[in-house]
Protein backbone atom coordinates (compact mmCIF):
# COMPACT_ATOMS: atom_id res chain seq x y z
CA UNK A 1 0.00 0.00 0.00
CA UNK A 2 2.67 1.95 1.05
CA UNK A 3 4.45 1.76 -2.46
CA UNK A 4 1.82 2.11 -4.23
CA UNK A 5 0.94 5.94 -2.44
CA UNK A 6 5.15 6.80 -3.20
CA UNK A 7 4.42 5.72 -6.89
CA UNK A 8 1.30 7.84 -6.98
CA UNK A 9 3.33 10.79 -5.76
CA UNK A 10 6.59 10.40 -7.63
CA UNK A 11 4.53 10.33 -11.15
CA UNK A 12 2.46 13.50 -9.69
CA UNK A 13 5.67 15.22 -9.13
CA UNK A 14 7.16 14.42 -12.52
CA UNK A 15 3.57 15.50 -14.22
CA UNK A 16 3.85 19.17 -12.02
CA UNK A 17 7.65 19.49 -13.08
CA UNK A 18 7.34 18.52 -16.61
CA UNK A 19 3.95 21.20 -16.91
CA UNK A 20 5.94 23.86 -15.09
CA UNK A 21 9.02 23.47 -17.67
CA UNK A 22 6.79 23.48 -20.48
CA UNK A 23 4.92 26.78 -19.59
CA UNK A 24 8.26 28.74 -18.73
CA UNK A 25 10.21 26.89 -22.23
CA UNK A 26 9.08 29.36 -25.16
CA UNK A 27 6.88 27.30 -27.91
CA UNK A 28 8.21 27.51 -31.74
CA UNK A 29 5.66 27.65 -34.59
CA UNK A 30 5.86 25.22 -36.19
CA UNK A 31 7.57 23.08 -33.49
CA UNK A 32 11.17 22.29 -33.62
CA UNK A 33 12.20 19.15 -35.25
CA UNK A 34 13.75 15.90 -33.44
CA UNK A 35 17.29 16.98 -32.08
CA UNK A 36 16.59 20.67 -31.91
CA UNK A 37 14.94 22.54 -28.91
CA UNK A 38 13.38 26.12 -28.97
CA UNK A 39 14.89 28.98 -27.62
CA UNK A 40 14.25 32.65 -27.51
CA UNK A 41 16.55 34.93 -29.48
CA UNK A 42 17.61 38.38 -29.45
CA UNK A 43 16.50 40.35 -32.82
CA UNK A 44 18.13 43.57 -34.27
CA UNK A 45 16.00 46.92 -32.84
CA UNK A 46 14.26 48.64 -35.31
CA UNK A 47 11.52 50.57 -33.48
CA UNK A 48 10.95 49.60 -29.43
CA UNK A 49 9.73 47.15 -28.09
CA UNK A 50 12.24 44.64 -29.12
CA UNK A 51 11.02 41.20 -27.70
CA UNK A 52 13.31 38.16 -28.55
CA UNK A 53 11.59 35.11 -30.87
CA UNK A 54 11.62 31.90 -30.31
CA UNK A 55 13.62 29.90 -33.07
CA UNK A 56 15.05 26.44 -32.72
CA UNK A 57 18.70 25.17 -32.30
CA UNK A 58 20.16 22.10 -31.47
CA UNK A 59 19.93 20.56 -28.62
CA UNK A 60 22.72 19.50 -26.96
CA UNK A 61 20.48 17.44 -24.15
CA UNK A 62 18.68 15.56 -26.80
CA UNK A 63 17.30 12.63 -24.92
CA UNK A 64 17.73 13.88 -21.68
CA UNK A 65 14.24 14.86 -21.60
CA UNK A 66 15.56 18.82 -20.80
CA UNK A 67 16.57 17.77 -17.58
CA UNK A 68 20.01 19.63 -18.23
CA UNK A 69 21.22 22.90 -16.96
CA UNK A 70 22.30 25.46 -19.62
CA UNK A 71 26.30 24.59 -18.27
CA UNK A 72 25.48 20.86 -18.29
CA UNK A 73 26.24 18.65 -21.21
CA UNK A 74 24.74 15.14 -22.17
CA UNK A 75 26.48 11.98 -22.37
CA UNK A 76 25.05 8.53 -23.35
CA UNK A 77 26.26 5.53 -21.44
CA UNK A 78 26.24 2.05 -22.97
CA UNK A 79 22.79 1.08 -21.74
CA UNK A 80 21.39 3.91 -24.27
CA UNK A 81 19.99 5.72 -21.39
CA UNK A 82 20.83 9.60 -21.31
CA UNK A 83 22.29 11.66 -18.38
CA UNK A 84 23.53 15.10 -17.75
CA UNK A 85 27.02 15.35 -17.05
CA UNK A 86 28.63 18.36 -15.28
CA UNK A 87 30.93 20.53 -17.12
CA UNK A 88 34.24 20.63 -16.65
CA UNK A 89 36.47 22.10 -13.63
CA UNK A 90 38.08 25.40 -14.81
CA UNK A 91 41.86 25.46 -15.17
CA UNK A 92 44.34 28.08 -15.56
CA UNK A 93 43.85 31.65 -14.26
CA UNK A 94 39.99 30.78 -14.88
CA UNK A 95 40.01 28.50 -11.63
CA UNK A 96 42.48 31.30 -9.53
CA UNK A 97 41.43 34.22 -7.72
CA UNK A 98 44.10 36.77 -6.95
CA UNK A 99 44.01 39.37 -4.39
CA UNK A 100 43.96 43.10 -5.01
CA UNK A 101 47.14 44.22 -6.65
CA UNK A 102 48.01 40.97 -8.56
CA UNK A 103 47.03 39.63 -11.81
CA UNK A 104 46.83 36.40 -13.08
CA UNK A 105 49.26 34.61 -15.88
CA UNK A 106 49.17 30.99 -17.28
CA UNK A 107 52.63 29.18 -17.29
CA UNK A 108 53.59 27.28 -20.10
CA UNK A 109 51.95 23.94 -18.47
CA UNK A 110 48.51 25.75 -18.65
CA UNK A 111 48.64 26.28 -14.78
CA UNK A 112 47.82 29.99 -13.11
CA UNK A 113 49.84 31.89 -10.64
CA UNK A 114 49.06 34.81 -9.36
CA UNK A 115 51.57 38.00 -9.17
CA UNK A 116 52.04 41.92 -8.54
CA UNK A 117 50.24 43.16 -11.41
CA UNK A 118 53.43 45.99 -11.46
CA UNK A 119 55.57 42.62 -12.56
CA UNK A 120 54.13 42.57 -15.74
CA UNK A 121 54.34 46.78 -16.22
CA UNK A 122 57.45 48.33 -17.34
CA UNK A 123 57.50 51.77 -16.58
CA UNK A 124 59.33 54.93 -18.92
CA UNK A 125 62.25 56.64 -16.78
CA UNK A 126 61.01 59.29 -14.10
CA UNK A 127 58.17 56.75 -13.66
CA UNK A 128 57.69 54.05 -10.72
CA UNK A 129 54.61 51.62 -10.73
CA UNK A 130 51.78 51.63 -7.81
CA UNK A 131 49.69 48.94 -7.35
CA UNK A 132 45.67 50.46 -7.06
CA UNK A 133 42.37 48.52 -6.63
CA UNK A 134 42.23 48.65 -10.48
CA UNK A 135 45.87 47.00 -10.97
CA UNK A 136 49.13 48.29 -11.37
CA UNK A 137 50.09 51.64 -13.26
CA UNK A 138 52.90 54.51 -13.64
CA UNK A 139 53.54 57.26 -11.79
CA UNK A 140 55.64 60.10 -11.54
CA UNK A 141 58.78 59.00 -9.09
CA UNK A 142 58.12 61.65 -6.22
CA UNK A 143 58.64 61.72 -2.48
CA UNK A 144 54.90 60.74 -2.29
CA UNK A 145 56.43 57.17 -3.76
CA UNK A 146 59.86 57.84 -2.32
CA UNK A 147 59.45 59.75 1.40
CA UNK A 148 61.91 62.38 2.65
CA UNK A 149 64.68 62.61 4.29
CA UNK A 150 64.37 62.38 8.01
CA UNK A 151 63.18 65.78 9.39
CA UNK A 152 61.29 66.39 5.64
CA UNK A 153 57.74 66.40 4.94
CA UNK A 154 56.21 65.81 1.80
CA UNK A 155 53.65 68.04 0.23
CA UNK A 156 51.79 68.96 -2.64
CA UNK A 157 52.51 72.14 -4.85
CA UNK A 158 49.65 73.22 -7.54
CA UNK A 159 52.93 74.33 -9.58
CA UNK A 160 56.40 71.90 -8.86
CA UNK A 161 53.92 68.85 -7.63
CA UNK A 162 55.12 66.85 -4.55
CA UNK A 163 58.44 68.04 -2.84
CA UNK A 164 60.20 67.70 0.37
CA UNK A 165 60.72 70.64 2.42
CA UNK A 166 62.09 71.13 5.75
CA UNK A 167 60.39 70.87 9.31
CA UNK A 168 61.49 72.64 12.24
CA UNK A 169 62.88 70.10 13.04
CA UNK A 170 66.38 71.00 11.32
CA UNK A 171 65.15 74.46 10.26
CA UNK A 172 67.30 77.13 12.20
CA UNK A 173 65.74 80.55 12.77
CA UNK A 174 67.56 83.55 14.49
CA UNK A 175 67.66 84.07 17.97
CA UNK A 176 64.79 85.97 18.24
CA UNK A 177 62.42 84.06 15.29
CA UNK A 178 60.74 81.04 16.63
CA UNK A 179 59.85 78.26 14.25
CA UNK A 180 56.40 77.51 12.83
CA UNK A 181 55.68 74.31 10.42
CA UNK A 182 52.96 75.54 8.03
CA UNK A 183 51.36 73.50 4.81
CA UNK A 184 54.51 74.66 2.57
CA UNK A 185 57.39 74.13 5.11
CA UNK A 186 58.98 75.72 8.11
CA UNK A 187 58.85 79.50 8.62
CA UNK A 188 60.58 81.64 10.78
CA UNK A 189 58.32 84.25 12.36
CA UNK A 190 59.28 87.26 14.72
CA UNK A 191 58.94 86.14 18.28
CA UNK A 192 56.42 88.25 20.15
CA UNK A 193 57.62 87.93 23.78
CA UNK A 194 60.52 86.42 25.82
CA UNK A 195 59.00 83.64 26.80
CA UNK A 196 59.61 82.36 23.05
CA UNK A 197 62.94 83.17 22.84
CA UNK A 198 66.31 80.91 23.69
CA UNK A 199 69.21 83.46 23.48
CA UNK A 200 72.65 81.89 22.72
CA UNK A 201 75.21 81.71 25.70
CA UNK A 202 76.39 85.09 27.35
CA UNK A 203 73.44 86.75 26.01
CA UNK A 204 69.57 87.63 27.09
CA UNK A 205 66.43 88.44 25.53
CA UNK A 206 64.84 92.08 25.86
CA UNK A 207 61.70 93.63 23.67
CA UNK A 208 58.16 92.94 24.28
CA UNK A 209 55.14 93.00 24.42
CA UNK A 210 55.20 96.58 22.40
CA UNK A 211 58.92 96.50 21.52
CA UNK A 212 60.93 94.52 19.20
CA UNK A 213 61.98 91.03 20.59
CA UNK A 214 66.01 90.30 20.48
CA UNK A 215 69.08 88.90 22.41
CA UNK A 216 72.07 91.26 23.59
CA UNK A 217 74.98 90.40 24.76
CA UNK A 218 75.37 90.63 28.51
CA UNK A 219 78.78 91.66 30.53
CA UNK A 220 79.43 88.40 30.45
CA UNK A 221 80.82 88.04 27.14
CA UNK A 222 81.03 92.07 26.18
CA UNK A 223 84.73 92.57 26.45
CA UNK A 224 85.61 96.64 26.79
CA UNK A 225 89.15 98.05 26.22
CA UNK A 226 91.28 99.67 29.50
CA UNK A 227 90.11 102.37 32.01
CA UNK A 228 86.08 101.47 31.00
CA UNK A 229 84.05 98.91 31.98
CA UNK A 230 80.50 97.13 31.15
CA UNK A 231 77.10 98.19 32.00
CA UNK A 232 73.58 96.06 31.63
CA UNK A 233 71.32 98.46 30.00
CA UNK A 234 67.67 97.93 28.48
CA UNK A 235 69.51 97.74 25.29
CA UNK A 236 72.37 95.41 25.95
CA UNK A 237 75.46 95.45 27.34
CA UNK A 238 77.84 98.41 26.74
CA UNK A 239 81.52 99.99 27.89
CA UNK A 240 81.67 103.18 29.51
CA UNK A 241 84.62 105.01 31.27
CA UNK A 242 85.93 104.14 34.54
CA UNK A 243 85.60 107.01 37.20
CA UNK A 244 87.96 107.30 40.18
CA UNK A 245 84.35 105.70 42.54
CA UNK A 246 85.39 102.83 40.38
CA UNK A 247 88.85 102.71 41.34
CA UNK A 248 90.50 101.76 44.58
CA UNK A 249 94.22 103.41 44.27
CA UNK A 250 97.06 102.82 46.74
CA UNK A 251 97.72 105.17 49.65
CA UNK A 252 101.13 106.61 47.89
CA UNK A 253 98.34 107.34 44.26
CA UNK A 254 95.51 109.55 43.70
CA UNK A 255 92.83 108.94 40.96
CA UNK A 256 93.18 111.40 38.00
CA UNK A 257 89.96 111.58 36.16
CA UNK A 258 91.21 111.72 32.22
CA UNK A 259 89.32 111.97 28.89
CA UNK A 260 90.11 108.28 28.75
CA UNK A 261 88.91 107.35 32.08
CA UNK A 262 90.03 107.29 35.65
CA UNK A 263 93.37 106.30 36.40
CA UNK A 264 95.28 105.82 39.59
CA UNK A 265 99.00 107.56 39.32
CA UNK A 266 101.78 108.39 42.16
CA UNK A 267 101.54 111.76 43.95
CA UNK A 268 104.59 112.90 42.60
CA UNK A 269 103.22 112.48 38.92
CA UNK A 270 99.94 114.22 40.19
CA UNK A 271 102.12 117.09 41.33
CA UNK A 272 104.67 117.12 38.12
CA UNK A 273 101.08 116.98 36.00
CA UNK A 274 99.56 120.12 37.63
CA UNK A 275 102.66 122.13 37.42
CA UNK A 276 102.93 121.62 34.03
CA UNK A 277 98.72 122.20 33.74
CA UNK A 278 99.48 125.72 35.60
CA UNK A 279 102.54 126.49 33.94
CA UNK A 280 101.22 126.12 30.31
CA UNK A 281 98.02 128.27 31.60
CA UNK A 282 100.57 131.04 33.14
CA UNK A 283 102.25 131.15 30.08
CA UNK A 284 98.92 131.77 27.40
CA UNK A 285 97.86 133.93 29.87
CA UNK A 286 100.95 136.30 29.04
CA UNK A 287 100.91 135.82 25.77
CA UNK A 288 97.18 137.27 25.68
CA UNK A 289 98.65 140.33 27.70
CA UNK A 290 101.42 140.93 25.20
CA UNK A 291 99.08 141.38 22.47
């Protein structure tokens, strides 16, 4: 009983299948011939709509009752009874899938490898390969390809294109610039206060927040020539002359104050200089009462 209810079923389900295949195959008037199976085919566009026809073709599944798959092929085994064979495994670069970046070549035993696609480009001089999404291709050799050297940035330039330029890292401003890296390179601006500034050894910053921001030298390197001596001003270091509150001189010396600075010389000198001070004043004196 049990069979017989399978059976029933099994020849429903081949009636539904084989109804459902007929009603989606397209029908050729007047039907195809034995060996030949109707299909629907594109036709050259005159005026729209364009539908395809149906015309007939052969079939490759002849026998198979169109049981076959459009990438199936039918074979007939030695009881005479057809079947639909699968096609063929792909070989080659048609069975590979490379990643982004390579391509695919065939050896000469038929077998696919997959390699930078910029292995198979051969670029003019000035020129360097890139691999993209879309494969390998040339491009000007610039430090976008190449970097820069270390404390060099690379950037773009409407006119020259990329280019290194420095960073403040190595670029050296003057004492009183501080350093500012900006879309084209490092520029030295003007500081605006001390606080920015690092003067050199033996000098210090003055200027700001009105006035001009620079380093002076301090008396600590300013070096001034005999009988003057340094002074820290607003605007640096600078030498004037010694006076005799500057001097110390020995209890046998006075201090002498001279166009050159103070000076400490013996009392006889002192005496000997204003006797020849007064003497050479006695003497125009007369000379203006002669005339």
């Amino acid at each position: 009983m049990i069979m017989k209810i399978l059976t029933l079923c099994y020849a429903c389900a081949l009636f539904v299948f084989a109804t459902a295949e007929q009603q989606q195959q397209p029908q050729c008037n007047p039907p195809c011939s034995t060996g030949d199976k109707c299909v629907l085919q594109r036709v050259q566009c005159v005026r729209f709509p364009c539908d395809p026809v149906p015309v007939c073709v052969k079939d490759p599944c002849n026998g198979c009752k169109g049981l076959c798959t459009s990438e199936d092929t039918c074979g007939t085994p030695c009881d005479v009874r057809s079947f639909c064979l699968p096609p063929p495994p792909p070989t080659g670069c048609a069975a590979m899938l490379c990643a982004v970046g390579h391509r695919c070549v065939e050896g000469p035993d038929g077998q696919g490898k997959c390699v930078p696609s910029c292995a198979l480009i051969d670029c003019q001089p000035g020129y360097d390969c890139t691999e993209g999404p879309l494969g390998g291709k040339c491009v000007p050799v610039t430090c976008k390809v190449t970097g820069c050297p270390k404390g060099e940035k690379c950037v773009s330039s409407n006119i020259s294109g990329y280019r290194c330029v420095s960073t403040c890292v190595i670029r050296n401003c003057a004492e009183n610039q501080v350093c500012r890296d900006t879309p084209i390179g490092a520029v030295c601006d003007d500081a605006e206060s001390c606080d920015q500034v690092t003067c050199n050894p033996g000098r210090r910053c003055v200027g700001g927040p009105f006035g001009r921001v620079r380093c002076v030298d301090t008396c600590a390197t300013k070096r001034c020539m005999p009988g003057f001596k340094c002074v820290e001003s607003p605007f640096g270091a600078h030498c004037v002359a010694l006076t005799c509150r500057d001097l110390t001189c020995r209890p046998y010396e006075r201090c002498v104050q001279l166009s050159t600075g103070a000076k400490c010389v013996g009392t006889c000198a002192v005496s000997i200089q204003g006797y020849i001070k007064h003497h050479t004043a006695y003497k125009t004196t007369l000379s203006h009462l002669s005339l």
